[in-house]
Protein backbone atom coordinates (compact mmCIF):
# COMPACT_ATOMS: atom_id res chain seq x y z
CA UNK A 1 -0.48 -23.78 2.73
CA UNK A 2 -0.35 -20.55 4.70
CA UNK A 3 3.31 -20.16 5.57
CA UNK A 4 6.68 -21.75 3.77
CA UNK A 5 8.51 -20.72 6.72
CA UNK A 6 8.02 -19.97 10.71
CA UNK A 7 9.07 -16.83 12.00
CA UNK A 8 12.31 -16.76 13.12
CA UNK A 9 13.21 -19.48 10.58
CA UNK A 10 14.94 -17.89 8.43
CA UNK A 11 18.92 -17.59 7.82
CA UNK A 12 21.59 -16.56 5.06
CA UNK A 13 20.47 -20.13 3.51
CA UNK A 14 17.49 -18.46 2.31
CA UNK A 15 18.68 -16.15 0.41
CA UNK A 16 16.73 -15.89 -2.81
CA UNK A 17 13.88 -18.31 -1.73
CA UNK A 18 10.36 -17.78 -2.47
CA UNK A 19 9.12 -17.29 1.34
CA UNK A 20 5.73 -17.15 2.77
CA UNK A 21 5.14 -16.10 6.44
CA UNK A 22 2.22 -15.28 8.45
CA UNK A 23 1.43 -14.17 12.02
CA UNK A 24 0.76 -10.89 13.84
CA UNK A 25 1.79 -7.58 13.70
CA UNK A 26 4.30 -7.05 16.84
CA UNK A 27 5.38 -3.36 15.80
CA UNK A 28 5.54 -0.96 12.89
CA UNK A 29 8.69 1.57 12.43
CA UNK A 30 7.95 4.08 9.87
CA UNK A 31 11.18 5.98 8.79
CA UNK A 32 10.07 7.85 5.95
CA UNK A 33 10.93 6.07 3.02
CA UNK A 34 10.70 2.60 4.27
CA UNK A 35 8.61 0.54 6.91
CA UNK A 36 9.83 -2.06 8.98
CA UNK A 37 7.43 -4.24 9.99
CA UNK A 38 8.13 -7.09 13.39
CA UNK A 39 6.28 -9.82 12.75
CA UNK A 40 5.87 -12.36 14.94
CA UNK A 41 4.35 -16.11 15.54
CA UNK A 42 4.52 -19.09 18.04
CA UNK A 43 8.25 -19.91 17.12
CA UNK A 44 9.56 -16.52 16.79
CA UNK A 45 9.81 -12.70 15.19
CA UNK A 46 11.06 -11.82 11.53
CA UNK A 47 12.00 -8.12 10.54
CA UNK A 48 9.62 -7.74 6.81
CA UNK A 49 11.19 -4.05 5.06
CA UNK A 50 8.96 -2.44 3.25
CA UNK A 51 9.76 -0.20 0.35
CA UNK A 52 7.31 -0.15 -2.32
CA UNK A 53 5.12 2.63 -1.98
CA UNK A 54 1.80 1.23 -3.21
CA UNK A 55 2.35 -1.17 -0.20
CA UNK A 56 3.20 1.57 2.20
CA UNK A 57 -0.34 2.87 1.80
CA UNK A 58 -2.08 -0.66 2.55
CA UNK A 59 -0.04 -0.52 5.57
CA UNK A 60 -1.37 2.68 7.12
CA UNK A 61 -4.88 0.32 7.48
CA UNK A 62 -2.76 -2.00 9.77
CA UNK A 63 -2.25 -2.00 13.95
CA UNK A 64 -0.52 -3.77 15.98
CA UNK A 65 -1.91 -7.24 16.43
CA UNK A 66 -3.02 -7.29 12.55
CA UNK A 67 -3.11 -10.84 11.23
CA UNK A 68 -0.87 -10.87 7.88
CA UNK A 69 0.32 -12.91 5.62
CA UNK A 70 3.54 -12.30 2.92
CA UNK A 71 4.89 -14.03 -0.23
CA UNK A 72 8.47 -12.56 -1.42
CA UNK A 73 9.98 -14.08 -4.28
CA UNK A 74 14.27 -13.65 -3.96
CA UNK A 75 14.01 -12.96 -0.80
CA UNK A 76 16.93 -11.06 0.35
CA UNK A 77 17.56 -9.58 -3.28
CA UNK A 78 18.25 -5.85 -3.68
């Protein structure tokens, strides 16, 4: 399975879920620090943070229309 969850699917009930998602890149907000990342499929657009640096780098490869795919394990956990 490619995706646990749609795009726009997801709510406080989620909260520390493992969550897969896939779809394309909409827009990428770089604020120094942490990347925000819209990402969007046929049912809707989901807001992915990104603070782990490692993955920061990775994301310099991607553009806007970028086919991705995420797993998060406790998502919503600090």
């Amino acid at each position: 399975m490619y995706r646990t969850k749609n795009c726009g699917e997801l709510n406080i009930r989620n909260l520390n879920e493992e969550v897969e998602l896939s779809g394309w890149i909409q827009k990428i907000r770089d604020l120094g620090g942490m990347i925000f990342i819209d990402l969007r499929d046929e049912f809707g657009i989901t807001q992915v943070v990104v603070n782990d640096e490692k993955l920061q780098k990775q994301i310099n490869d991607f553009t806007t229309e970028s086919c991705i795919y995420i797993k998060r394990k406790n998502c919503g956990k600090k």
